[in-house]
N, C-alpha and C. Protein backbone atom coordinates (compact mmCIF):
# COMPACT_ATOMS: atom_id res chain seq x y z
N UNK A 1 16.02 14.95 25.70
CA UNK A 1 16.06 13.76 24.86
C UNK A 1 17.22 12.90 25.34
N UNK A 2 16.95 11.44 25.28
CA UNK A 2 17.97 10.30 25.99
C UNK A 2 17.99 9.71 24.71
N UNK A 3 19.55 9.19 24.97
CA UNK A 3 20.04 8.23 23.57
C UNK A 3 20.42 6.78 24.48
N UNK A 4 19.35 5.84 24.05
CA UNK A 4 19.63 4.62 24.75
C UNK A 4 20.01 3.47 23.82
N UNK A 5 21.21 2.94 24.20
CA UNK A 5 21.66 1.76 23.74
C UNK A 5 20.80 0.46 24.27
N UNK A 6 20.48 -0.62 23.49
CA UNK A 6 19.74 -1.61 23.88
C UNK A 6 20.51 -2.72 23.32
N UNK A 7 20.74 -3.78 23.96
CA UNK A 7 21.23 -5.14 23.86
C UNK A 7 19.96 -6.07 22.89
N UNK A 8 20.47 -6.45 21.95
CA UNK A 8 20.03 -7.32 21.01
C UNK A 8 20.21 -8.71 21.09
N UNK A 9 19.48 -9.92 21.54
CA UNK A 9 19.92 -11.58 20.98
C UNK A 9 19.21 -11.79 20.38
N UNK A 10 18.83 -12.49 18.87
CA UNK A 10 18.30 -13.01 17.97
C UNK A 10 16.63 -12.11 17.68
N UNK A 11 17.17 -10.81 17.81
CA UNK A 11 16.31 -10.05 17.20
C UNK A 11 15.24 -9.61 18.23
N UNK A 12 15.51 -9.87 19.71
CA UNK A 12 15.08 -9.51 20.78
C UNK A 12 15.74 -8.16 21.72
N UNK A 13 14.59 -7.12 22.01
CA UNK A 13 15.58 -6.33 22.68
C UNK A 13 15.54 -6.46 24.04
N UNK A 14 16.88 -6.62 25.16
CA UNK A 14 17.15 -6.85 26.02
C UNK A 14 16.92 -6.47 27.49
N UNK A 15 15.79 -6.18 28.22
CA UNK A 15 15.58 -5.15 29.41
C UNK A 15 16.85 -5.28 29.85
N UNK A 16 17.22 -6.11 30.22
CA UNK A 16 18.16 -5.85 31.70
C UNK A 16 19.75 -5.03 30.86
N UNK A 17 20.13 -4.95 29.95
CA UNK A 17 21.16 -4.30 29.28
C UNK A 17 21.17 -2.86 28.20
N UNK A 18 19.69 -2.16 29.63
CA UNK A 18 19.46 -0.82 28.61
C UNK A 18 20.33 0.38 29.42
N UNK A 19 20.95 1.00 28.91
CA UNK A 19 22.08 1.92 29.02
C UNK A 19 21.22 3.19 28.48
N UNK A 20 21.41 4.34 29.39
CA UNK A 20 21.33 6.13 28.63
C UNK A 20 21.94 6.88 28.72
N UNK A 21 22.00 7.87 28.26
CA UNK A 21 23.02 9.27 28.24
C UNK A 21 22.19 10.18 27.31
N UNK A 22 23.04 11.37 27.93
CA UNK A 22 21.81 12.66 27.03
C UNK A 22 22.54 12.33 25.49
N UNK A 23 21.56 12.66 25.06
CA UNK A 23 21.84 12.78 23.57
C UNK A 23 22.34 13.93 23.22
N UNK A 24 23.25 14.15 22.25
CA UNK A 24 23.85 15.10 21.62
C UNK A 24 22.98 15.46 20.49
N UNK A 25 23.17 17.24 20.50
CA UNK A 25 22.01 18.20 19.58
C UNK A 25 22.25 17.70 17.66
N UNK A 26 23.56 16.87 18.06
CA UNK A 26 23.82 17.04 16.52
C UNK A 26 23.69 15.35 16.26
N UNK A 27 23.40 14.72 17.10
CA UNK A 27 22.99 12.78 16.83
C UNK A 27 21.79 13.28 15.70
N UNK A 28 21.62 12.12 15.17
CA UNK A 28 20.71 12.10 14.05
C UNK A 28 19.29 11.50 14.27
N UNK A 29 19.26 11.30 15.54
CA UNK A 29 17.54 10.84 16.34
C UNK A 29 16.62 9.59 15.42
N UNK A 30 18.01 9.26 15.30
CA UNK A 30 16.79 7.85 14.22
C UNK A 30 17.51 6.61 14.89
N UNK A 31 16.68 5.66 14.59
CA UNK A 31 16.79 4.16 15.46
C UNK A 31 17.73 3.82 14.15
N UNK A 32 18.84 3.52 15.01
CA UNK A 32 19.83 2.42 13.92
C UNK A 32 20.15 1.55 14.72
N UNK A 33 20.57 0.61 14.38
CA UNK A 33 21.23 -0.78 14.67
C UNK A 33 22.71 -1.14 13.87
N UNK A 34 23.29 -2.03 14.99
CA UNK A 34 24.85 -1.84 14.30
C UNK A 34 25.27 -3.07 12.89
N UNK A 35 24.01 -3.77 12.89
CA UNK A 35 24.16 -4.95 12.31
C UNK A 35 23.16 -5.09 11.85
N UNK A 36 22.22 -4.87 10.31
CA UNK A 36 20.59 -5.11 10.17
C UNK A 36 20.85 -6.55 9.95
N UNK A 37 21.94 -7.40 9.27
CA UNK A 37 21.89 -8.52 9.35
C UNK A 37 21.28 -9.61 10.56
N UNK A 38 21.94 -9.51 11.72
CA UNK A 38 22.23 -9.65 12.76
C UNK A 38 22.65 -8.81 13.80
N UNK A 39 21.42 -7.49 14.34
CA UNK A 39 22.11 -6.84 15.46
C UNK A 39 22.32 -7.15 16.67
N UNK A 40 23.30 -6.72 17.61
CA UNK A 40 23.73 -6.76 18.83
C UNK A 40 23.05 -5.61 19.62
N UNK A 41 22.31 -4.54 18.70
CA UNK A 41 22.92 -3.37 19.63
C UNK A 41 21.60 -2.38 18.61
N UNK A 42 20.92 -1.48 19.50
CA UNK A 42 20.24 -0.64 18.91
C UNK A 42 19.92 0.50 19.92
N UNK A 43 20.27 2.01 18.49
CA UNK A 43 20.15 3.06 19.34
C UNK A 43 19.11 3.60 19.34
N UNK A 44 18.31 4.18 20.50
CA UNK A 44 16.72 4.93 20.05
C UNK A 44 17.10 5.98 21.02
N UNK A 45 16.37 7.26 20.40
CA UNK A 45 16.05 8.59 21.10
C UNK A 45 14.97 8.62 21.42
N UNK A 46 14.45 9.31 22.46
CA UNK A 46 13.31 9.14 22.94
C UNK A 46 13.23 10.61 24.23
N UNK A 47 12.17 10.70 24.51
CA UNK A 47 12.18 11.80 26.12
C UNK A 47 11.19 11.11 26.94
N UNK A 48 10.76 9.62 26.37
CA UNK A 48 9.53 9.22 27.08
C UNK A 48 9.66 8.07 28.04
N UNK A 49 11.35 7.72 28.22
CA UNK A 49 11.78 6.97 29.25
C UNK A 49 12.15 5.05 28.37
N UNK A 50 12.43 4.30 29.40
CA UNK A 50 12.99 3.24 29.43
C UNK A 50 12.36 2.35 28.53
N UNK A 51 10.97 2.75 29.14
CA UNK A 51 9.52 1.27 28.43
C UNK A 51 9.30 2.03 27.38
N UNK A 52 9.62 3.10 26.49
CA UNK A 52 8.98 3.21 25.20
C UNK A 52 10.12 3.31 24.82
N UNK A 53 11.70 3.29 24.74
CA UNK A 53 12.71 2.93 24.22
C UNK A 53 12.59 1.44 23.74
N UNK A 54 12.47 0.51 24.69
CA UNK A 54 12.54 -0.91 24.69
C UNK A 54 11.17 -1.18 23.41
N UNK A 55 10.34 -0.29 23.77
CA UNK A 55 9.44 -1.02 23.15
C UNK A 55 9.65 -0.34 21.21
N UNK A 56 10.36 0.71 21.27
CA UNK A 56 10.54 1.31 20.36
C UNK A 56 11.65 0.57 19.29
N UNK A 57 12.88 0.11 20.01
CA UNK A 57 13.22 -0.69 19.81
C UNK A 57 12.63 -2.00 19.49
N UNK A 58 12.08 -2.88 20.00
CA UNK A 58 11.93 -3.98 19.81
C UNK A 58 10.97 -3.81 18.35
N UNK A 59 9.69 -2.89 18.53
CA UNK A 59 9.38 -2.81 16.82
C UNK A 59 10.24 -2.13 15.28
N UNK A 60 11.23 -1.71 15.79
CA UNK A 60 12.36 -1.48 14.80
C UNK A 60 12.68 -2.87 14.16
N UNK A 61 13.33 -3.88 15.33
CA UNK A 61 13.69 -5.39 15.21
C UNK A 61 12.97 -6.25 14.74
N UNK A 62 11.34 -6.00 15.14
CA UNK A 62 10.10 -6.67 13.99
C UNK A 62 10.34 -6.32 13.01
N UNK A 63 10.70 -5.02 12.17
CA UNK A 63 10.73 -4.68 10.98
C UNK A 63 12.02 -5.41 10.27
N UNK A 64 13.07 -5.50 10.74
CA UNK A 64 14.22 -5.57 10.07
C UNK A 64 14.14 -7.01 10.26
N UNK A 65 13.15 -7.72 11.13
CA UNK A 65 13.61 -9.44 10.95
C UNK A 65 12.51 -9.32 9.91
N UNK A 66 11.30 -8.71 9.75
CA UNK A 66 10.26 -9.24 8.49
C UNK A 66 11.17 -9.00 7.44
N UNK A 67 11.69 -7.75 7.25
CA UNK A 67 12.45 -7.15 5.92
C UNK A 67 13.25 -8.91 5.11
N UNK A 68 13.87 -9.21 6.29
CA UNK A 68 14.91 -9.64 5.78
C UNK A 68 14.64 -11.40 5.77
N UNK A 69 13.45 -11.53 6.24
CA UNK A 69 12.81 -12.66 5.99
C UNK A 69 11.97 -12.59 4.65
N UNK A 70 11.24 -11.40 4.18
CA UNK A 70 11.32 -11.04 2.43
C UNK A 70 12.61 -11.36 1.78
N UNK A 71 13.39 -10.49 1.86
CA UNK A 71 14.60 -10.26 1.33
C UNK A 71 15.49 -11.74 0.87
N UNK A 72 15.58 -12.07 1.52
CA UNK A 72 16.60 -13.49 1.71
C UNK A 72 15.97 -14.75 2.99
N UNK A 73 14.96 -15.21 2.50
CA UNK A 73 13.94 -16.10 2.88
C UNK A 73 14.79 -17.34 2.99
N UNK A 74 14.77 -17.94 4.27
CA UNK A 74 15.34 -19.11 4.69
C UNK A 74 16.80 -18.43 5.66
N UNK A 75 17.05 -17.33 5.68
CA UNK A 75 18.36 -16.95 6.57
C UNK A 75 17.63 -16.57 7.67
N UNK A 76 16.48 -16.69 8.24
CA UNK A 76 15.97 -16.42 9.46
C UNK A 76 14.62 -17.50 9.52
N UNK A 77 13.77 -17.50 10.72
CA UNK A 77 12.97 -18.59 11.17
C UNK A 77 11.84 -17.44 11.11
N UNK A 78 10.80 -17.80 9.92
CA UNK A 78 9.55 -16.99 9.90
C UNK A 78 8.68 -16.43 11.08
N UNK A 79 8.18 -15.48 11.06
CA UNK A 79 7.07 -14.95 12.64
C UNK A 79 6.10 -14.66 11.42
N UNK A 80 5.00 -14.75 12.76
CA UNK A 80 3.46 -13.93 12.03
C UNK A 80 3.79 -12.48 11.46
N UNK A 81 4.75 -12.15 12.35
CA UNK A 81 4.70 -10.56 11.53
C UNK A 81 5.55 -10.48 10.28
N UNK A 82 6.25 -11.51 9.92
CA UNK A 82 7.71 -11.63 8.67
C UNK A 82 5.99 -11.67 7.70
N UNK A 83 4.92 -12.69 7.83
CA UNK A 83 3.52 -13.19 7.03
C UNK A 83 3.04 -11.83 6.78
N UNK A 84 2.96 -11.07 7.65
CA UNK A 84 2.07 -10.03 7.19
C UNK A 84 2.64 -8.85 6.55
N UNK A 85 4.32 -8.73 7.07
CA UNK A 85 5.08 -7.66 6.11
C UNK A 85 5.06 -8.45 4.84
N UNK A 86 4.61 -9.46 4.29
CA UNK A 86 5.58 -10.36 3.55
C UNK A 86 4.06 -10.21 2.28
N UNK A 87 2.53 -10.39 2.94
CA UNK A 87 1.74 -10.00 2.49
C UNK A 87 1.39 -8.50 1.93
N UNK A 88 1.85 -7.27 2.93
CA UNK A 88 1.78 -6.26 2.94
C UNK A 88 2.69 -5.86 1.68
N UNK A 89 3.53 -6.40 1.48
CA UNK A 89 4.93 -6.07 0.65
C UNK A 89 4.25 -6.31 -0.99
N UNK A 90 3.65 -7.67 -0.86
CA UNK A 90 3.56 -8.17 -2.18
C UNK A 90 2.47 -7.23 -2.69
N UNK A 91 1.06 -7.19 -1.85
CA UNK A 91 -0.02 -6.23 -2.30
C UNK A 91 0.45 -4.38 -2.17
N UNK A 92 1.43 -4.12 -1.79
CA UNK A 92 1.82 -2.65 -2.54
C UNK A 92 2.27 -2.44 -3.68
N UNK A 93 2.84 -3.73 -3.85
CA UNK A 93 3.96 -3.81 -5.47
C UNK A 93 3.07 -3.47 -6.54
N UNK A 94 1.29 -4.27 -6.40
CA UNK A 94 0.42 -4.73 -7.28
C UNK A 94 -0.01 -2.85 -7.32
N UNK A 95 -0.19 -2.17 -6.12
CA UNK A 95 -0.73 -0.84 -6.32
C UNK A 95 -0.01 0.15 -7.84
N UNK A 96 -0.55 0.99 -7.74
CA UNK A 96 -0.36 2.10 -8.73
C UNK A 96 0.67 3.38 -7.97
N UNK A 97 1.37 4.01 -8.16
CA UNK A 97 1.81 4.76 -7.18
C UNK A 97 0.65 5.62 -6.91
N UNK A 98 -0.02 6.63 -7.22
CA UNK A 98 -1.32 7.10 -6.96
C UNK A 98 -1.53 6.35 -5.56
N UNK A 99 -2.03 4.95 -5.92
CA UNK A 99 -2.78 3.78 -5.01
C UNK A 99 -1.38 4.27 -4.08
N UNK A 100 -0.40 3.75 -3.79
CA UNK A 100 0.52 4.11 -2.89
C UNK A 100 0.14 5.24 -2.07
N UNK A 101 0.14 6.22 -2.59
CA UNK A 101 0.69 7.62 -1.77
C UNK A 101 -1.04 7.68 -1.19
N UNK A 102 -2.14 7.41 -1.92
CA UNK A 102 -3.18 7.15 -0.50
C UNK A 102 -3.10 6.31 0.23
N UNK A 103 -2.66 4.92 0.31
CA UNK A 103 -2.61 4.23 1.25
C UNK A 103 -1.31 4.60 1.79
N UNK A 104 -0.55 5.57 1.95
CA UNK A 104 0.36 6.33 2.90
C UNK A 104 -0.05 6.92 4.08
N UNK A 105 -1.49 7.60 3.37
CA UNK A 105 -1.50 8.07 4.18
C UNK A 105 -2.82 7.97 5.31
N UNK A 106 -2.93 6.41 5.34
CA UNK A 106 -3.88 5.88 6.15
C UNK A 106 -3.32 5.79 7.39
N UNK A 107 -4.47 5.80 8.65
CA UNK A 107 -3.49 6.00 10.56
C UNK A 107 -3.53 4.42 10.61
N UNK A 108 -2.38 4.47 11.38
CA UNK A 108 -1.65 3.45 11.92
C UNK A 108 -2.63 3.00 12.97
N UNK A 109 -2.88 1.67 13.28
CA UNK A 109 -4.06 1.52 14.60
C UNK A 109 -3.58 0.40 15.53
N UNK A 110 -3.03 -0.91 14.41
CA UNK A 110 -1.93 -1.59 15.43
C UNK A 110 -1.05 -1.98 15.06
N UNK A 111 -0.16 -3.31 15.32
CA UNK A 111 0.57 -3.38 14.97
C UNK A 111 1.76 -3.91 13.66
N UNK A 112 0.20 -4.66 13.47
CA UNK A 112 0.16 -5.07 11.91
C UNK A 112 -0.07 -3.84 11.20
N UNK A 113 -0.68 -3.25 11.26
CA UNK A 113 -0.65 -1.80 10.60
C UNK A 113 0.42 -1.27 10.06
N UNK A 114 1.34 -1.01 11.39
CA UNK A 114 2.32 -0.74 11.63
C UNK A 114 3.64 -1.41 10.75
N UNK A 115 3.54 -2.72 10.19
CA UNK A 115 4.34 -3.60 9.78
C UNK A 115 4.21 -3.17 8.05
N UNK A 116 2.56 -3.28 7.85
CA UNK A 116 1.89 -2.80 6.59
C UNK A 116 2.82 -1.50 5.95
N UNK A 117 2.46 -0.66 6.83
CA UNK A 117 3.27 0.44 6.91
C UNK A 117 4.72 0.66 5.84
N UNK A 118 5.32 0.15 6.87
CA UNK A 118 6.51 -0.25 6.57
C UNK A 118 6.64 -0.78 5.37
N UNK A 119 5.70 -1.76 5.15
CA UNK A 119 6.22 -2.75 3.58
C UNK A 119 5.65 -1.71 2.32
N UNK A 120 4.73 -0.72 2.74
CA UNK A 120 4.60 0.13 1.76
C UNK A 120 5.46 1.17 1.53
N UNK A 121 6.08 1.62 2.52
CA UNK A 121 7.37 2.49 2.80
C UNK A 121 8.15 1.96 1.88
N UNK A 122 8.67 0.65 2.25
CA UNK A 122 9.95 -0.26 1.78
C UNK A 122 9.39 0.01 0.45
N UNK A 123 8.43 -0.30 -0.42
CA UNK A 123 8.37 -0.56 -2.18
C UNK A 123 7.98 0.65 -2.43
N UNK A 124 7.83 2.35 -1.69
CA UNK A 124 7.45 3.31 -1.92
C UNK A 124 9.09 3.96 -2.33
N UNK A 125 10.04 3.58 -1.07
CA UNK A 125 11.70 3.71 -1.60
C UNK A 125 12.62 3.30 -2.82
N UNK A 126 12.15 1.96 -2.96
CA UNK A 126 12.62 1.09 -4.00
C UNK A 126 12.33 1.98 -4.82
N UNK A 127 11.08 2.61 -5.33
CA UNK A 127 10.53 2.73 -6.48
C UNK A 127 10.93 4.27 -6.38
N UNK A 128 11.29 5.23 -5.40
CA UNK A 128 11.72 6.70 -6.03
C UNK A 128 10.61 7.12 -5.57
N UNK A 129 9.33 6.85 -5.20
CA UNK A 129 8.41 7.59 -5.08
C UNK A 129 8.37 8.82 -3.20
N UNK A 130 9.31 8.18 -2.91
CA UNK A 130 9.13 8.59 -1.89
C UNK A 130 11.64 8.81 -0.94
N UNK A 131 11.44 9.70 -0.58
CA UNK A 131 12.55 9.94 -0.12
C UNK A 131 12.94 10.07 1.43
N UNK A 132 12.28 9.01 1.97
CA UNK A 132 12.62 9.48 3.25
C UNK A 132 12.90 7.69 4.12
């Protein structure tokens, strides 16, 4: 397993400023970023090399610019994907938790999915229903 640092500008992750080193047994193997406001800098574990770091990264950075284009609307410049977490977000709220925890556990297929995901995650946390 490689722990790669990735260079961040305006919510983009950076090819040419990707850095690795082995990862340590006791790192915590989750994608953080040093700034969700505004990151510079994001760490991903991975064993599957450079292009699924970058790319692993860069959908971390979709998430945290939709999040926070919900969150505090007008501190960032909207994307299609901020629309569809932003849709995804509002129609989980309306669910039942029941309704939640099956649409948990529907497969992921692309990348809107993927975003969906997430915004059900996000109001599955809020709400206690879920701990992770």
């Amino acid at each position: 397993m490689l722990k790669y640092t990735v260079r961040v500008h305006k919510f983009t992750a950076q090819a040419a400023h990707l850095t690795s080193e082995a990862a340590s047994p006791n790192d915590p193997q989750e994608v953080t970023v040093d700034d969700a406001q505004n990151p510079t800098r994001v760490i991903v574990y991975t064993a599957t090399g450079d292009i699924a770091a970058l790319r692993i990264a860069q959908r971390h950075l979709t998430h945290l610019h939709a999040r926070l284009a919900y969150a505090n609307p007008g501190t960032v410049d909207r994307t299609a994907a901020d629309i569809v977490y932003a849709e995804a977000r509002a129609r989980a709220e309306t669910l039942t938790p029941d309704q939640r925890e099956d649409e948990s556990m529907s497969a992921i297929h692309s990348e809107d999915d993927d975003l969906r995901m997430h915004a059900l995650f996000d109001v599955m946390r809020e709400r206690r229903e879920i701990d992770i």
